[in-house]
Protein backbone atom coordinates (compact mmCIF):
# COMPACT_ATOMS: atom_id res chain seq x y z
CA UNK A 1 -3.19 -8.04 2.97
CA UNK A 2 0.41 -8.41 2.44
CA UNK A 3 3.81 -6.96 1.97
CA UNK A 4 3.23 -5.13 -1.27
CA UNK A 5 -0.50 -4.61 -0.52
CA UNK A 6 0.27 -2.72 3.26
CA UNK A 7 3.90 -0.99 1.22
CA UNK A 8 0.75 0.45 -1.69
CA UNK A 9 -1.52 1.00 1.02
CA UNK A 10 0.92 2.74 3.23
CA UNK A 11 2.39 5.02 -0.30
CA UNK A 12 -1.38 6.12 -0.78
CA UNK A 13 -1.77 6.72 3.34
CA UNK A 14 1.28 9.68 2.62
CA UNK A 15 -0.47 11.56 -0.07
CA UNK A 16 -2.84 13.29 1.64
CA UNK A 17 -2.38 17.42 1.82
CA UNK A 18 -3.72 17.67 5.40
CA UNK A 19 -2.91 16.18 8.73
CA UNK A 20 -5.73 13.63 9.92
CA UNK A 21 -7.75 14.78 13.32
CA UNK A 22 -5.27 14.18 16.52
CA UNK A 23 -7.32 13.86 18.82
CA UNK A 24 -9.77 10.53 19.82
CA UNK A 25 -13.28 12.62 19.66
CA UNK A 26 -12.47 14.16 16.52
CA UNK A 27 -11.15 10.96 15.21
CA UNK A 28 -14.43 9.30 16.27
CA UNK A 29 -16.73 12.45 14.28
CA UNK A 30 -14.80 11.85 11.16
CA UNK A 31 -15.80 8.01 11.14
CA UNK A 32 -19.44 8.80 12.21
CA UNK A 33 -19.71 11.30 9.75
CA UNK A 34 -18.28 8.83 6.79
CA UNK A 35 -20.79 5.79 7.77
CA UNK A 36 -23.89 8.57 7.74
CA UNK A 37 -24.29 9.34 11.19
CA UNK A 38 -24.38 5.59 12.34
CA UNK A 39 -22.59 5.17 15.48
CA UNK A 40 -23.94 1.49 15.51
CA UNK A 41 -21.14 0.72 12.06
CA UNK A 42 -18.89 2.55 13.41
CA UNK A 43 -19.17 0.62 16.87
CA UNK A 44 -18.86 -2.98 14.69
CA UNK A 45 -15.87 -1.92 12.80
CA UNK A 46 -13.75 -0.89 15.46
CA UNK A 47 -14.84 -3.79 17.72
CA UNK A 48 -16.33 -1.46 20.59
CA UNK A 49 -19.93 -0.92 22.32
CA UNK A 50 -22.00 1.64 20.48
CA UNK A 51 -22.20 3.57 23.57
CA UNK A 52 -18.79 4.26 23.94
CA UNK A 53 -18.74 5.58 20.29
CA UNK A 54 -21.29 7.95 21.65
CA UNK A 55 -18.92 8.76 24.14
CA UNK A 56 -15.89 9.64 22.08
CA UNK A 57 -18.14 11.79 20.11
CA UNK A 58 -19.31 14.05 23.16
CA UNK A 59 -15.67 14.12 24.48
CA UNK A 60 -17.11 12.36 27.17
CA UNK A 61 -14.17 9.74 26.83
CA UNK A 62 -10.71 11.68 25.68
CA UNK A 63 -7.56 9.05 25.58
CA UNK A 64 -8.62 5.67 24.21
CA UNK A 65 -6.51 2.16 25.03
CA UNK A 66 -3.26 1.96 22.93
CA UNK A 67 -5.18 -0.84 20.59
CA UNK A 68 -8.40 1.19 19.92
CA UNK A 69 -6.51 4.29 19.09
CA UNK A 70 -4.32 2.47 16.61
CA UNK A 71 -7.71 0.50 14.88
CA UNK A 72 -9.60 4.28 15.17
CA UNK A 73 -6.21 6.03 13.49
CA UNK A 74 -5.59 3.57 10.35
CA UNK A 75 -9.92 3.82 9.69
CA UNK A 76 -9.15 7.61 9.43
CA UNK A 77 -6.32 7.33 7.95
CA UNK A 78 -7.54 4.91 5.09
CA UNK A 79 -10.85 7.22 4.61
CA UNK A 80 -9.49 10.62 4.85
CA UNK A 81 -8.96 12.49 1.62
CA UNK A 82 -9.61 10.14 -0.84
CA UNK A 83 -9.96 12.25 -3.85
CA UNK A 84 -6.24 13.68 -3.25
CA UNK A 85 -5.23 9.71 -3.17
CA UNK A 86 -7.08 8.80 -6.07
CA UNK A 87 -5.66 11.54 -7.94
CA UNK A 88 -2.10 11.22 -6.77
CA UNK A 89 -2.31 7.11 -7.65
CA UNK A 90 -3.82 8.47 -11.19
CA UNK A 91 -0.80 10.37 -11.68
CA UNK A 92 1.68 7.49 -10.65
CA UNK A 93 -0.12 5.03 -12.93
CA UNK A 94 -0.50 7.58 -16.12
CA UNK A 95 2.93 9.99 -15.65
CA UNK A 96 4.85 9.49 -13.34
CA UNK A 97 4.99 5.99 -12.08
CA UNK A 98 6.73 4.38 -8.90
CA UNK A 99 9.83 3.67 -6.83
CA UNK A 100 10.28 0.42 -5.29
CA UNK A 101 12.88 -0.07 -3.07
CA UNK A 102 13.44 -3.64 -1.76
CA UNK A 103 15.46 -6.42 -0.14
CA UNK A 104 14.53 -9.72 -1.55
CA UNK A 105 16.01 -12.90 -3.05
CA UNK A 106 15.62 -12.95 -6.77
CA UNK A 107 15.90 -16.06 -8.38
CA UNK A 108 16.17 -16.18 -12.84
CA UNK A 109 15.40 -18.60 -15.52
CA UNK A 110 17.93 -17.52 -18.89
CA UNK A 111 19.64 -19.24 -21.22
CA UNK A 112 21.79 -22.42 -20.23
CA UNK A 113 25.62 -21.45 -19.67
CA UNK A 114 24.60 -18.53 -17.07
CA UNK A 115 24.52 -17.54 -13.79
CA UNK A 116 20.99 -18.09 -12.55
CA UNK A 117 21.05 -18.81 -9.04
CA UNK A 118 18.92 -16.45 -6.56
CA UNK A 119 20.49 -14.13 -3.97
CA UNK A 120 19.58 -11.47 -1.86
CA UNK A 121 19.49 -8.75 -3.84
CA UNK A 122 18.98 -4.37 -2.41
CA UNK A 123 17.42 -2.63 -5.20
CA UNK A 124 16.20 0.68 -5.52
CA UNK A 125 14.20 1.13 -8.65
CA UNK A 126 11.97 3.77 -10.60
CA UNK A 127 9.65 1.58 -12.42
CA UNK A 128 7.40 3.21 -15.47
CA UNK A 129 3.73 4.22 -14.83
CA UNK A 130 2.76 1.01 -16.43
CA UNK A 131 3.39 -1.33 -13.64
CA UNK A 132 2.29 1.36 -11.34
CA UNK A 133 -1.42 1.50 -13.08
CA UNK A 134 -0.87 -2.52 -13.46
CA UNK A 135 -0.63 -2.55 -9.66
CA UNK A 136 -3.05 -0.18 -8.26
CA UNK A 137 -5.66 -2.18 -10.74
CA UNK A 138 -4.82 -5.57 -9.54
CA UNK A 139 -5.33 -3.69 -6.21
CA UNK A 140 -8.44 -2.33 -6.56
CA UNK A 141 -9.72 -5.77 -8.35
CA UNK A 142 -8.51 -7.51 -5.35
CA UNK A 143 -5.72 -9.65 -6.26
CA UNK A 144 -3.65 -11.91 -4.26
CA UNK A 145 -0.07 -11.32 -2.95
CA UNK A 146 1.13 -13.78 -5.55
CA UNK A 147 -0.55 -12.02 -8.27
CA UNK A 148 1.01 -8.41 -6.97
CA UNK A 149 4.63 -9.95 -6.75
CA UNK A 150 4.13 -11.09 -9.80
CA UNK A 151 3.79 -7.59 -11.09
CA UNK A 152 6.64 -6.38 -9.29
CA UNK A 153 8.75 -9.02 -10.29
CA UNK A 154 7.93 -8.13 -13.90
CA UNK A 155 8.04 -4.55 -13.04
CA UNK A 156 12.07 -4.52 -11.78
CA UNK A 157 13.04 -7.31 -14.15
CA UNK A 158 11.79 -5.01 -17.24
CA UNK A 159 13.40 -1.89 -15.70
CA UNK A 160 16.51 -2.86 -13.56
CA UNK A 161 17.52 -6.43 -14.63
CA UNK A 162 16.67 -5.71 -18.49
CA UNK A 163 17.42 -2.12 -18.65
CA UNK A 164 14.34 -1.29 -20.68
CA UNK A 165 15.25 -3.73 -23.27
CA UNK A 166 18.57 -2.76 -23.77
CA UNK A 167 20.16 -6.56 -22.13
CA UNK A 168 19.57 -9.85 -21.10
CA UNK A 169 16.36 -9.61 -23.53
CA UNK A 170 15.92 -13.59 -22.16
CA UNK A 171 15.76 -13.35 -18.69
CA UNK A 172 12.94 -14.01 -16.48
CA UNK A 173 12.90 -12.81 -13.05
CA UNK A 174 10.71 -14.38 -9.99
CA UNK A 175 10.89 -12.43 -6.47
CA UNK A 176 10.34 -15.61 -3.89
CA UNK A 177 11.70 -14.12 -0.69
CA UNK A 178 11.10 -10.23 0.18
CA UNK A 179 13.15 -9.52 3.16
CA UNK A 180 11.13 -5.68 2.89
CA UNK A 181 9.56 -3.31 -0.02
CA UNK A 182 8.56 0.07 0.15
CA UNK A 183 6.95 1.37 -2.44
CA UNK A 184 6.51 5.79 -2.93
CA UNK A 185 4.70 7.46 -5.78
């Protein structure tokens, strides 16, 4: 997706309350299990023969290349427990929202006379459940990494650059280079 798509992706991956499966065969149930018993879907999405899907399943097959175990980890990890995700991004997005923390150039339009160059900026930020709800729907609806930056940018200039309102009520904030972001809820 992109850098605040994976950094959302990868603050839902955390929430769950239990450990995935460790080991391949279990790993390999779980996904069967999820696409209805179809070892055929599960073959096509993780790019092997339907036999060896079979295989994984009886234990006939135990330690899977480095690449398969990876693809066969992030499936599970992206199905498993999705109604504790959906509840913890429910809670980020109505109570308690979100913490980005990011190294990026910010760049600002504000009134003439000021300093409005960009630099590299660290920021660590606790953002309101607003943007948090504002990103996890853009998410969901599938928007772009431009539209999500947007968001963010709107999300830190509101809370860190503008204080909630309490300075710099003109200042407009764009994000154009993110160095990283990590995002926790």
């Amino acid at each position: 997706m992109g850098i605040i798509g994976d950094s959302l992706d990868r603050a839902t991956a955390t929430k769950g309350t239990r450990p995935i499966p460790k080991s391949a065969g279990a790993q390999m149930r779980f996904l069967v299990r999820q696409h209805k018993g179809s070892t055929k879907s599960v073959a096509s999405l993780l790019g092997i023969s339907q036999r060896t899907v079979e295989r994984y399943v009886k234990d006939q097959f135990k330690t899977p290349r480095p690449e398969l175990a990876d693809r066969m980890k992030a499936e599970v990890t992206r199905r498993w427990q999705p109604l504790v995700k959906k509840r913890a991004r429910e809670q980020a997005a109505k109570r308690t929202g979100l913490v980005i923390e990011t190294r990026a150039l910010f760049g600002f339009t504000a009134a003439p006379g000021t300093t409005d160059d960009g630099r590299m900026r660290r920021i660590t930020q606790h953002v309101p459940p607003l943007y948090a709800g504002r990103l996890f729907a853009a998410q969901e609806a599938g928007a772009t990494e431009a539209d999500l930056r947007q968001i963010t940018a709107e999300a830190l200039q509101e809370s860190y650059f503008k204080d909630s309102g309490r300075r710099a009520s003109d200042l407009i904030v764009a994000l154009t280079d993110i160095d990283y972001l990590d995002l926790e809820f």
